[in-house]
Protein backbone atom coordinates (compact mmCIF):
# COMPACT_ATOMS: atom_id res chain seq x y z
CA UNK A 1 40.04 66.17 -6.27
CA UNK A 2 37.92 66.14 -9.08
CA UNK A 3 38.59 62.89 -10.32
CA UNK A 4 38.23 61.36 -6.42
CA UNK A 5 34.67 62.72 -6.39
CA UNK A 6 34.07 60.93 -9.90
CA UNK A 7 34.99 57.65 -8.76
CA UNK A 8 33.37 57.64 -5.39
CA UNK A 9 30.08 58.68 -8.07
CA UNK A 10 30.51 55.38 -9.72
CA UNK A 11 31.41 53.41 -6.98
CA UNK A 12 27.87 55.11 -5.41
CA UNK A 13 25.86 53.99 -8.72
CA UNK A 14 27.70 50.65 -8.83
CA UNK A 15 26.25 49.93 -5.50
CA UNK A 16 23.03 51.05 -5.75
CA UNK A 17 22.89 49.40 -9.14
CA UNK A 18 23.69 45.91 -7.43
CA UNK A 19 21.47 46.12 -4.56
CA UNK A 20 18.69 48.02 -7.19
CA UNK A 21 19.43 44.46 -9.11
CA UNK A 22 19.38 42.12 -6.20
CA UNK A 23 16.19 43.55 -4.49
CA UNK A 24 14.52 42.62 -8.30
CA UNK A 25 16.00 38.82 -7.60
CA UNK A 26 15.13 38.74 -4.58
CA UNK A 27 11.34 40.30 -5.26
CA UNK A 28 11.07 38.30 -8.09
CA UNK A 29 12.30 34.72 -5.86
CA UNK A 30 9.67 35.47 -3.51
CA UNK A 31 6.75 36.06 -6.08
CA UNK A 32 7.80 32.44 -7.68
CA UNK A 33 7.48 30.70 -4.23
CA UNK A 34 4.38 32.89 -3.65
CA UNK A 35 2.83 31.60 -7.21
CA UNK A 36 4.25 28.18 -7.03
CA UNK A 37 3.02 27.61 -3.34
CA UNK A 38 -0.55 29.02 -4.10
CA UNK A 39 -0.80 26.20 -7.43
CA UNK A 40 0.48 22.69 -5.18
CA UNK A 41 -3.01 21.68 -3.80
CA UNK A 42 -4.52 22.38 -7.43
CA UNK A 43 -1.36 20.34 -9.29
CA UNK A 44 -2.08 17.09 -6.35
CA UNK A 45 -5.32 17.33 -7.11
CA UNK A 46 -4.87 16.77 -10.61
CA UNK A 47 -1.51 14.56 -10.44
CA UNK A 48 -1.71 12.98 -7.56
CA UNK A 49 -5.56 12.48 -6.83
CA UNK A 50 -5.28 13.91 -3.57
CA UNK A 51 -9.03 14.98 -2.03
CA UNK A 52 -9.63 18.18 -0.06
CA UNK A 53 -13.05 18.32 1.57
CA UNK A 54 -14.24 20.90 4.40
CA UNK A 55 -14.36 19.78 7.67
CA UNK A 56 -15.40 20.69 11.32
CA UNK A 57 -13.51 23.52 12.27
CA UNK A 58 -11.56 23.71 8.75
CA UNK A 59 -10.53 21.82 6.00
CA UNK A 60 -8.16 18.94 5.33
CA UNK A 61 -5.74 17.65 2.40
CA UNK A 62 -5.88 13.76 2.12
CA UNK A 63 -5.32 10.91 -0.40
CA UNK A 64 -7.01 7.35 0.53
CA UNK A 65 -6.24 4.08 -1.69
CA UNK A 66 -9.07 1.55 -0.87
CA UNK A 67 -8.00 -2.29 -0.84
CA UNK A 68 -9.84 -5.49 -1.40
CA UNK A 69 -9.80 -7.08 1.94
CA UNK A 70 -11.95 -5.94 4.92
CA UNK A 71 -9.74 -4.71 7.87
CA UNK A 72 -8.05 -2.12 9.59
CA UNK A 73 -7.41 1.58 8.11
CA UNK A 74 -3.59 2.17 7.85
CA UNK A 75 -3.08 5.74 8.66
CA UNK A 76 0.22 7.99 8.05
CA UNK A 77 1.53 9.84 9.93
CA UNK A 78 3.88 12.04 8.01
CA UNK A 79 7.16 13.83 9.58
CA UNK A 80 8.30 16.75 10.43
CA UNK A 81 8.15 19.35 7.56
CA UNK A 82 6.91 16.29 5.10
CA UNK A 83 3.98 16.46 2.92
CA UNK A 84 1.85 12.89 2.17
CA UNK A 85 3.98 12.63 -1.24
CA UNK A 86 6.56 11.21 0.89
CA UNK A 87 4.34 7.98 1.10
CA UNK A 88 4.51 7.38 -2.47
CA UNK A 89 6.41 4.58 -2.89
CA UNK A 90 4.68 3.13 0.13
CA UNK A 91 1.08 3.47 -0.78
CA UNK A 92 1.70 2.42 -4.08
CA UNK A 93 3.86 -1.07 -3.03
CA UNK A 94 2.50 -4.79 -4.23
CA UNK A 95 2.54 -5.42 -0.45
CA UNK A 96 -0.10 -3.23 0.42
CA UNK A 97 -2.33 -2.98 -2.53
CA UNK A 98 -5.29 -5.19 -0.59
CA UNK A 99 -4.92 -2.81 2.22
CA UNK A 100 -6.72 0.24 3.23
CA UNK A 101 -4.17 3.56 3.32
CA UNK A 102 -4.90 6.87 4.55
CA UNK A 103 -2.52 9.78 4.13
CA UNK A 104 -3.50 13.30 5.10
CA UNK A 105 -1.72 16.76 5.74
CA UNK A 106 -1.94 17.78 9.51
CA UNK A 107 -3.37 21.11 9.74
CA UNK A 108 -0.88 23.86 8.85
CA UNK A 109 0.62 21.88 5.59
CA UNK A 110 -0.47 21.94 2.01
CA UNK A 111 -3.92 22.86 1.97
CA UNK A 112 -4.94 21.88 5.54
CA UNK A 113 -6.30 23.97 8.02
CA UNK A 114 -8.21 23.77 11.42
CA UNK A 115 -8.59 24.91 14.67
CA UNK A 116 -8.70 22.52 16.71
CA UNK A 117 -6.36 19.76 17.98
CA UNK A 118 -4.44 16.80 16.06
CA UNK A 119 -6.66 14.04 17.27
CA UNK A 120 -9.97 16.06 16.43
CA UNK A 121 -8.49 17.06 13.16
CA UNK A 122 -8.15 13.32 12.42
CA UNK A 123 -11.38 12.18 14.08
CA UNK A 124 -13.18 14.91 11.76
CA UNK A 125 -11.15 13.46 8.51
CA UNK A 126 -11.89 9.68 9.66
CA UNK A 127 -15.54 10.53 9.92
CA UNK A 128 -15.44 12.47 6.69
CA UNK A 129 -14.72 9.19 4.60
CA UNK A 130 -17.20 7.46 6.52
CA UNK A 131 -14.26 4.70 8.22
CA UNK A 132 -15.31 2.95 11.16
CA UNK A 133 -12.61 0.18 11.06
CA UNK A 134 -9.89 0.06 14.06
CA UNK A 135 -6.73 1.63 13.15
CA UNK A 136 -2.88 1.12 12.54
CA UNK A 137 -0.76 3.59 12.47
CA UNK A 138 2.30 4.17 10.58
CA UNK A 139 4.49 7.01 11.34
CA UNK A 140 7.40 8.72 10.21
CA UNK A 141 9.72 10.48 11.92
CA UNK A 142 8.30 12.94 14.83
CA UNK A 143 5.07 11.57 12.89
CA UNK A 144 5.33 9.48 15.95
CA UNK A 145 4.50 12.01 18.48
CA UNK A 146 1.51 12.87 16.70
CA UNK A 147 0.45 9.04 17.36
CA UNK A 148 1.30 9.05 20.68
CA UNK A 149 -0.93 11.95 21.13
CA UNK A 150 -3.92 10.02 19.40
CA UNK A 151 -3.36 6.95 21.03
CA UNK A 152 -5.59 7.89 24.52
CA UNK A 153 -8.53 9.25 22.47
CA UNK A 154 -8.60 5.57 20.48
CA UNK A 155 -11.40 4.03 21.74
CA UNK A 156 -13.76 6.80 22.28
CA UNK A 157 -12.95 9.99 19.69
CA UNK A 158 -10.93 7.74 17.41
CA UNK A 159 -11.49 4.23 16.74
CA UNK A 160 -9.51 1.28 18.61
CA UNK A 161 -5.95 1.34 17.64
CA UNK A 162 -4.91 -2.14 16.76
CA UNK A 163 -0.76 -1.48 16.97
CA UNK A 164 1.45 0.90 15.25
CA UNK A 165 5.06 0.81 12.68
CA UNK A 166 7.59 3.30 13.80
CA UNK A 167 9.69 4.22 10.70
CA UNK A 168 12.84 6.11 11.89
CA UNK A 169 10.70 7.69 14.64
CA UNK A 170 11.68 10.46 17.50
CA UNK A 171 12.51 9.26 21.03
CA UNK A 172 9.77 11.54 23.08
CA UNK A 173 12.54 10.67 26.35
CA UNK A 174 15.19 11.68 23.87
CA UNK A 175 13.11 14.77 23.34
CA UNK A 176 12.47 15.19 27.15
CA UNK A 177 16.70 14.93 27.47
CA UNK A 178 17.74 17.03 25.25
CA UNK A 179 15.26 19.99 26.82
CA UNK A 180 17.62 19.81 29.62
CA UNK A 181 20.43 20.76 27.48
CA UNK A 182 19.47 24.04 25.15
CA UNK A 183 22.62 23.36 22.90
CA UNK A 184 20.99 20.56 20.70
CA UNK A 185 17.60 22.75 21.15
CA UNK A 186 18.57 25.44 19.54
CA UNK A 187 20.98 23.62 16.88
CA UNK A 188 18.18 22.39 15.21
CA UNK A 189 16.16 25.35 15.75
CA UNK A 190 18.74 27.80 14.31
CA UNK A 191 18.50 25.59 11.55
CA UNK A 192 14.90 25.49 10.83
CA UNK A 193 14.98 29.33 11.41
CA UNK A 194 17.54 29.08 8.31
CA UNK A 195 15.37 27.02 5.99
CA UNK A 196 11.90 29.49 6.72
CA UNK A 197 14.53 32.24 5.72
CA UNK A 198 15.63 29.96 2.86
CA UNK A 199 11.85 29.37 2.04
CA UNK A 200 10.61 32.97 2.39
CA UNK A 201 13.21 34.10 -0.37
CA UNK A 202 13.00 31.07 -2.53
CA UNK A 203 16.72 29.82 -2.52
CA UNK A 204 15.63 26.69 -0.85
CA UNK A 205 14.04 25.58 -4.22
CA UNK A 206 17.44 25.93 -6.01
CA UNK A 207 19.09 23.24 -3.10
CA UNK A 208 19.88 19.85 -4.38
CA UNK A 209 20.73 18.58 -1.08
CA UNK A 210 16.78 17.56 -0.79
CA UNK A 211 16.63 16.53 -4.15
CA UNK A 212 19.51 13.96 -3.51
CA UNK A 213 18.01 12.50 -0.42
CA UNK A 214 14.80 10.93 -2.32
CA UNK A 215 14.19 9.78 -5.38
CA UNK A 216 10.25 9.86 -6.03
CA UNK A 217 8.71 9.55 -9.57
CA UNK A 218 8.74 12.64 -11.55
CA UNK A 219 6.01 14.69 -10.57
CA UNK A 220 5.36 13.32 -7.14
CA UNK A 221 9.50 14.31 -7.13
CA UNK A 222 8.36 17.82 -7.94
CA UNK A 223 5.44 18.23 -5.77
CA UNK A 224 7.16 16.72 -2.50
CA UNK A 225 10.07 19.16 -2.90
CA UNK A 226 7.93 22.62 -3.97
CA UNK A 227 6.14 21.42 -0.90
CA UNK A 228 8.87 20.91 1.40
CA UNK A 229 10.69 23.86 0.55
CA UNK A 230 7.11 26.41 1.09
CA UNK A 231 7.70 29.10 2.95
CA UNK A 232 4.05 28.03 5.44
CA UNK A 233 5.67 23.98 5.83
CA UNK A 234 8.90 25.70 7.27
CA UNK A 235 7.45 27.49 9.07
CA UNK A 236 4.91 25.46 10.77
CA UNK A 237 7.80 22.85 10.60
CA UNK A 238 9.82 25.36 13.10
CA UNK A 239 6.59 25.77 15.04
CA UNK A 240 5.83 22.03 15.18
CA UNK A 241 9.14 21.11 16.25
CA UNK A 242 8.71 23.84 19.04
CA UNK A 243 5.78 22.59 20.45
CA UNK A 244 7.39 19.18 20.56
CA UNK A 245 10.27 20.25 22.49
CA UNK A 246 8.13 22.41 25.06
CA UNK A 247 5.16 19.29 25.40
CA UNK A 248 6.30 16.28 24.58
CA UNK A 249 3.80 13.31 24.29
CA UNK A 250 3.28 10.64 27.03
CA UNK A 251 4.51 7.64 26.35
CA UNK A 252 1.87 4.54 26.44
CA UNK A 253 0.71 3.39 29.33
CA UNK A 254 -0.37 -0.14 28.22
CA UNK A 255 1.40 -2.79 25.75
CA UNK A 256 0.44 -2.09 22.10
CA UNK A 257 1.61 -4.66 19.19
CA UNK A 258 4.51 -2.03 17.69
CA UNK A 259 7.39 -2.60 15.41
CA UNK A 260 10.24 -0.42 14.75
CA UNK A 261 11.96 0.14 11.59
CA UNK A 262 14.96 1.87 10.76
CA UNK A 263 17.10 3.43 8.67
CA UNK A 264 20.56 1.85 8.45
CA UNK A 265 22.22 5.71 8.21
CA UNK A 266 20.74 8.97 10.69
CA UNK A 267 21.87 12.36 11.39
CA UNK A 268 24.75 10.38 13.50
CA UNK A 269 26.88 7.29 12.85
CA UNK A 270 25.08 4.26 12.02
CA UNK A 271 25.83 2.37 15.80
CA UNK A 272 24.50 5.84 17.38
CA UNK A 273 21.45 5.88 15.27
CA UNK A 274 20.49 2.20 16.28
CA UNK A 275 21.51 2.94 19.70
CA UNK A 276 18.70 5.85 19.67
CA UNK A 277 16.02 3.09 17.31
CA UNK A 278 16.69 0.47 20.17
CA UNK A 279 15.97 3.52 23.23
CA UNK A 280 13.03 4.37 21.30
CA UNK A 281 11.65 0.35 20.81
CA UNK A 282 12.11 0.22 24.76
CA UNK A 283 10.28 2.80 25.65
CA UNK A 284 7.48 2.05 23.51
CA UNK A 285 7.45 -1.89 24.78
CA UNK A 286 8.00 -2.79 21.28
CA UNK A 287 11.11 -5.51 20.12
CA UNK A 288 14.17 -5.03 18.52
CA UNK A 289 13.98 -2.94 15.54
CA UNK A 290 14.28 -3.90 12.07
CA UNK A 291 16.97 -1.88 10.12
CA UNK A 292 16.55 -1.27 6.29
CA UNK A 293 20.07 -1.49 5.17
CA UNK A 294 21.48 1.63 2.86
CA UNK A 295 18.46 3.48 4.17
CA UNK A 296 18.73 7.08 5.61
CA UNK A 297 16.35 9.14 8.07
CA UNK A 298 14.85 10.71 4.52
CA UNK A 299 15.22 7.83 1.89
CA UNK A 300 13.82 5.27 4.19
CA UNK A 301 10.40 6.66 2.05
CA UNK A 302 11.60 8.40 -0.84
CA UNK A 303 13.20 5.51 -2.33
CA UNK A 304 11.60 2.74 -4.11
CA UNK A 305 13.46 -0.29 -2.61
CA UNK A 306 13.17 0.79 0.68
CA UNK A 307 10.07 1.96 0.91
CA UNK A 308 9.05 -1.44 -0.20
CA UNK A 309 11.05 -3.07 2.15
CA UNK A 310 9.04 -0.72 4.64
CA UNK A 311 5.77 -1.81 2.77
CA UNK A 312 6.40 -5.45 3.07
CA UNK A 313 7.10 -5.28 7.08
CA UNK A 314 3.91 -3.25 7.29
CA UNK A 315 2.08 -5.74 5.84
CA UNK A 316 3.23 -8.78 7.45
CA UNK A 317 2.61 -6.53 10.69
CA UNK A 318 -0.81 -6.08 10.09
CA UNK A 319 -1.67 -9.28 8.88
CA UNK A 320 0.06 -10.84 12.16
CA UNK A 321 -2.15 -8.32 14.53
CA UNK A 322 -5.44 -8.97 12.24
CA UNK A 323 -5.01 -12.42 12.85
């Protein structure tokens, strides 16, 4: 009897011992994400000459590469959860070095903050840096929807919108579909609900699933995944993807020169994926899209060949609608 009460002792301190020891891993997890989180807009600053300036209502996060020839102001739009390191390889292309290019953080991400709403969070930027040219906007993923949601104060908040590149974009009707069915909903939801748990504890910066899925040079490689592994980008991510689901954008009323590019590979097979590309071309009165072979939803951007494949259709694109 005696010896039964010793063991269950040590079993007692074993336990306690372990979760004593895992509550210091865990503690210690979160302060790194904490400390690593609070030095990104500092490090793009420095490495990546990124810009934030205060702005009506708040203060945004943007980096702007100037080109030789006079024209329209390329803006990105970036995805869901994705900082503007994902347009790298883009900004930086041979195709679009004489072109103006405007990334920016949408209120919520990296250092930017506001307010007030998307298209008077850009109009404030855009007047900010003094641009007065029409626009064409390149978007990424549900980056779309964040377009679409510009695109009726162009004209008279924002400048005229000349046309638009989809890369891998969101279907709003797709959107407006799978609302009717909660299953899909909430997959995706469970799963960002995951990755803000992931996030808040700091395991999500020890996955190499991200890590495999783009291929940026070194420290933009860093600073896109410390960034997209933050405990605030999944969580505005989940929020952001929320709102989308709940209000979904209108689609254009009017034709608008717009090209669609995507990946060869998404989150289904490769015939569903184009199947959802060609939905998503029709509804936005744009032709066929162009598909960047070997290309996935994420790579499309974070790898070099591709995202000058991307570069080079841009270009052409806006060269066609300048002329």
């Amino acid at each position: 009897m005696g010896t039964g009460s010793a063991g269950t002792t040590k079993i007692n301190s074993f336990e306690g011992g372990f979760l004593t020891a895992l509550g210091g891993l865990v503690t210690a997890s979160i302060l790194h994400v904490a400390v690593r989180a609070s030095l990104a807009p500092m490090f793009r600053q420095a490495r990546l000459g990124t810009k934030t300036e205060l702005v009506e209502g708040g203060r945004v996060e943007y980096l702007l590469t100037n080109g030789a020839q006079a024209g329209p102001l390329i803006v990105c739009e970036n995805g869901l959860g994705s900082p503007l390191e994902s347009w790298d390889w883009f900004t930086g292309s041979d195709h679009l070095k004489d072109h103006k290019i405007l990334a920016y953080n949408r209120a919520g991400y990296g250092a930017s903050r506001s307010n007030q709403s998307g298209p008077q969070f850009l109009a404030n930027l855009l007047a900010k840096i003094g641009n007065h040219d029409p626009l064409v906007f390149v978007t990424h993923s549900l980056g779309v929807f964040h377009y679409l949601r510009a695109l009726p104060y162009c004209g008279s908040l924002l400048p005229p919108v000349l046309g638009a590149v989809i890369v891998d974009g969101t279907d709003a009707t797709q959107f407006q579909d799978q609302n009717t069915s909660i299953e899909p909903f909430d997959k995706v939801r469970q799963a960002l609900t995951i990755q803000c748990f992931s996030a808040l504890i700091g395991t999500a910066l020890h996955s190499p699933a991200l890590a495999r899925e783009v291929s940026y040079r070194g420290v933009i490689q860093r600073s896109f995944i410390d960034y997209s592994v933050s405990p605030r980008t999944a969580f505005n991510a989940r929020a952001e993807f929320s709102h989308a689901m709940k209000f979904p954008p209108r689609l254009p009323s009017t034709t608008i020169p717009t090209k669609i590019i995507s990946a060869e590979h998404g989150a289904t097979n490769s015939a569903e994926h184009l199947a959802e590309q060609i939905a998503l071309s029709r509804s936005l009165h744009a032709n066929k899209p162009i598909s960047i072979r070997g290309a996935t939803h994420r790579s499309i951007l974070g790898d070099r060949v591709h995202a000058n494949a991307v570069a080079k259709e841009v270009s052409e694109f806006v060269v066609s609608i300048r002329n």
